[in-house]
Protein backbone atom coordinates (compact mmCIF):
# COMPACT_ATOMS: atom_id res chain seq x y z
CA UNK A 1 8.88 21.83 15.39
CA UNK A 2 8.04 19.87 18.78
CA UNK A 3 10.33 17.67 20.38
CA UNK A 4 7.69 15.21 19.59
CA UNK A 5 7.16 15.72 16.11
CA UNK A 6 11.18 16.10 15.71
CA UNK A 7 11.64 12.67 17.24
CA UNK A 8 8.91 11.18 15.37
CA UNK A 9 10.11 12.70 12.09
CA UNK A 10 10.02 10.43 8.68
CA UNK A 11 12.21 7.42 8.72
CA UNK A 12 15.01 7.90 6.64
CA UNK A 13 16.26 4.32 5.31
CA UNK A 14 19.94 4.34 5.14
CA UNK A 15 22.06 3.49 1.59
CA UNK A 16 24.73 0.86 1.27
CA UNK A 17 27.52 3.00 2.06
CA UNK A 18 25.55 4.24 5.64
CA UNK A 19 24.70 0.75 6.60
CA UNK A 20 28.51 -0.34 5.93
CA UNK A 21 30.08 2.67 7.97
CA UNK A 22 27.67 2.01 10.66
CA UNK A 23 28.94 -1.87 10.46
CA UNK A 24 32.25 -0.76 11.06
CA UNK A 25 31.28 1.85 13.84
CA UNK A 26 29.30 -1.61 15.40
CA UNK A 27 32.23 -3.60 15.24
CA UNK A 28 34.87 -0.69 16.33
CA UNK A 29 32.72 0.46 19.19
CA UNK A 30 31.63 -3.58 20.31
CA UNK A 31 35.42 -3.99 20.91
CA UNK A 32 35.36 -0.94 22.94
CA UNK A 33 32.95 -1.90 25.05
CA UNK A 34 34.63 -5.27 25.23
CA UNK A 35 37.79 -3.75 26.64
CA UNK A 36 35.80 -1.34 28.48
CA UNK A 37 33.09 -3.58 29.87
CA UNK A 38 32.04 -0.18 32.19
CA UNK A 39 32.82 2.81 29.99
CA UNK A 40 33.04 5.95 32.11
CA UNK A 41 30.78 7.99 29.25
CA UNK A 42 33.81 10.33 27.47
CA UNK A 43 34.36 9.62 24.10
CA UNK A 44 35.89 11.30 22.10
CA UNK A 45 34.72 12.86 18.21
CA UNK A 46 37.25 13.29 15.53
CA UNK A 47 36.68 15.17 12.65
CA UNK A 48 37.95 14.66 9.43
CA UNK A 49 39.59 17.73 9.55
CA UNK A 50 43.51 17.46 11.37
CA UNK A 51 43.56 18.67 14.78
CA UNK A 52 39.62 19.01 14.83
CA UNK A 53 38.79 17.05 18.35
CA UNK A 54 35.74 17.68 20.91
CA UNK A 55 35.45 16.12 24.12
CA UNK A 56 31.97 15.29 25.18
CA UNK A 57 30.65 13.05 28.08
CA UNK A 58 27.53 11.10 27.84
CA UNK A 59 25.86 8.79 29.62
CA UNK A 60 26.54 5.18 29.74
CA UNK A 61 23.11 4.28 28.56
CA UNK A 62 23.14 6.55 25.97
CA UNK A 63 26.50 5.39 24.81
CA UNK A 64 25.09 2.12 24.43
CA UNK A 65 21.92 3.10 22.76
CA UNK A 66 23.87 4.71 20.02
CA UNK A 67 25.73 1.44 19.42
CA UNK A 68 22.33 -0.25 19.29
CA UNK A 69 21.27 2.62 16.75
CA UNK A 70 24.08 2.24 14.76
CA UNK A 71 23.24 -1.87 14.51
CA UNK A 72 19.86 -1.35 13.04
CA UNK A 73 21.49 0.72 10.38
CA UNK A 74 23.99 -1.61 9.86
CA UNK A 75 21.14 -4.00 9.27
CA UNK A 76 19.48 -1.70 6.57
CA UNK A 77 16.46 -0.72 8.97
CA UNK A 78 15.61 2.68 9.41
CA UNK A 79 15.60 4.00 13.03
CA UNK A 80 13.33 6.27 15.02
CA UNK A 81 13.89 7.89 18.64
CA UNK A 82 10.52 9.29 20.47
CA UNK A 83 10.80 10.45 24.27
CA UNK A 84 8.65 8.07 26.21
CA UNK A 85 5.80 10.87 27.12
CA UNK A 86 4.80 10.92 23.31
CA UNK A 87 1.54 10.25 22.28
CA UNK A 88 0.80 8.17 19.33
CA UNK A 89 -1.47 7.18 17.17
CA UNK A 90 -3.64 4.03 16.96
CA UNK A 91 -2.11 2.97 14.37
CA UNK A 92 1.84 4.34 15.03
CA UNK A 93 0.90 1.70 18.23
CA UNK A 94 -0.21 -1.03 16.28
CA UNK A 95 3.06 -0.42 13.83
CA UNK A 96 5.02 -0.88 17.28
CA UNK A 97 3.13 -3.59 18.53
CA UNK A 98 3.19 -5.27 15.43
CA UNK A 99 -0.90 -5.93 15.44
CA UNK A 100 -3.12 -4.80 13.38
CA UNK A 101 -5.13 -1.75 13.89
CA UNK A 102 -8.67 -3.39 14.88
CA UNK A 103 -7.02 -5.49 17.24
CA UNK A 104 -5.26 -2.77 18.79
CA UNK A 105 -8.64 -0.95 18.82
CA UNK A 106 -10.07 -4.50 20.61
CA UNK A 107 -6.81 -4.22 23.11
CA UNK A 108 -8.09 -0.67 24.55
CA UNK A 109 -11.87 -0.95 23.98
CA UNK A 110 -10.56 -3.87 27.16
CA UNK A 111 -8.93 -1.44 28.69
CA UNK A 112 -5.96 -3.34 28.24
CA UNK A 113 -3.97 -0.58 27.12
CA UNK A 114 -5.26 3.17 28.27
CA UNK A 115 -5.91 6.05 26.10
CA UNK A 116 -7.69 9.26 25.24
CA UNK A 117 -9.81 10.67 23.24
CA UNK A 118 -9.27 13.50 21.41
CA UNK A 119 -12.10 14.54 18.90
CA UNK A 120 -13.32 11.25 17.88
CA UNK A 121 -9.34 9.77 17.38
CA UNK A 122 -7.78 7.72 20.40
CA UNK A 123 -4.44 8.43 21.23
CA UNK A 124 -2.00 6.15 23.51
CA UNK A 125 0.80 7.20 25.35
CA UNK A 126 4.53 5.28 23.97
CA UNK A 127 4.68 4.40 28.01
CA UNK A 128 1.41 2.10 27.88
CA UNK A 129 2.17 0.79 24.83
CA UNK A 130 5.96 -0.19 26.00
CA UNK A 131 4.22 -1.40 28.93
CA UNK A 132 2.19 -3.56 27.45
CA UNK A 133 5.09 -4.95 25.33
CA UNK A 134 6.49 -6.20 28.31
CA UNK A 135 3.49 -7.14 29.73
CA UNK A 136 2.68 -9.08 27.14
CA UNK A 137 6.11 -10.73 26.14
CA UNK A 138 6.36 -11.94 30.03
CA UNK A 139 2.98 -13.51 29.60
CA UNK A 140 4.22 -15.62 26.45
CA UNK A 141 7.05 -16.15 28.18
CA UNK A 142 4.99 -18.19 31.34
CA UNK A 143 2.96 -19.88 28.44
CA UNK A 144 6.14 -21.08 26.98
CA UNK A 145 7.76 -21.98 30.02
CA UNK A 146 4.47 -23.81 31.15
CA UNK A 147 4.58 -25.74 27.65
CA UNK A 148 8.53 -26.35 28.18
CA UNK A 149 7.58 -28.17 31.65
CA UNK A 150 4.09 -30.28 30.56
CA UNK A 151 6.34 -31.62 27.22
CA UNK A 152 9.16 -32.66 29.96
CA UNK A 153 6.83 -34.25 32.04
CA UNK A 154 5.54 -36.30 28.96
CA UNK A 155 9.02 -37.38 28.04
CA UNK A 156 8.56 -34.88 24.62
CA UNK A 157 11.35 -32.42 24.88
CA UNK A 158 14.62 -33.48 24.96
C-alpha cells in the first residue's frame, strides 16, 4: 500500500466510547499544554500493562496536531491525514473545498487552481488546493473587512 493510499485510507467514524476517551485525552493534554505553553516534544506512553513505559520524542507541531486530531474525534468527525504532495481527485478537492464538483471543474478550467491530466481525469495536487484555501479565505476576509469599514462609515455597525 502507498503512503498515499495509506493516508488517504477510508474514514473510520469513531463510537461513543472513542469520541469520549479522546474528550478526555483533549482536556488532559489542553492542560498540558497550558502548563507547558512550549513543550520540549517528549512525552511519554503508558501502557496498560504495569511497568510498560516508552519514551518517544516528537515534534512540537506534531504534538499539537495530535491534540487537534484527537478534538475532531471528540467531536464525532472522522479524521484523515494525507502528506501534502498527494494528488487528489476532482472531487476528493471539491469534498475539501467544500464546492461542488462543476464548480471546482469551473475553478481550474480558470486556471485558478493547477492540475493534470491523466487519461481524460484531472488530478490536483493537496498543495494547490490548500493554497487556494488560503487564498481564497484571505480574499473573503478583505471583502469582509471592506464591508466592516463602508457600514462604519454609514453609522451601520455598532
Amino acid at each position: 500500500m502507498s503512503r498515499v493510499t495509506a493516508a488517504l485510507r477510508e474514514l473510520e467514524l469513531p463510537d461513543k466510547t472513542a469520541a469520549d476517551q479522546a474528550a478526555q485525552a483533549v482536556a488532559d493534554l489542553n492542560a498540558f499544554l497550558l502548563a507547558h505553553p512550549t513543550p520540549t516534544g517528549r512525552v511519554r506512553l503508558c501502557a496498560d500493562e504495569d511497568g510498560a513505559e516508552t519514551q518517544v520524542v516528537i515534534p512540537t507541531v506534531a504534538f499539537r496536531f495530535f491534540v487537534d486530531v484527537l478534538a475532531e474525534l471528540a467531536n464525532g468527525n472522522a479524521v484523515t491525514v494525507a502528506p501534502v504532495h498527494a494528488e487528489l481527485t476532482t472531487q476528493q478537492a471539491a469534498d475539501l473545498l467544500n464546492v461542488s464538483r462543476p464548480y471546482l471543474i469551473k475553478l481550474l478550467d480558470e486556471e485558478r487552481i493547477p492540475y493534470r491530466r491523466v487519461g481524460n481525469r484531472r488530478k490536483v495536487q493537496l498543495v494547490d488546493v490548500l493554497d487556494y484555501k488560503r487564498r481564497d479565505a484571505a480574499r473573503r476576509k478583505e471583502i469582509l473587512d471592506e464591508l466592516t469599514r463602508e457600514a462604519e462609515e454609514l453609522g451601520l455597525y455598532d
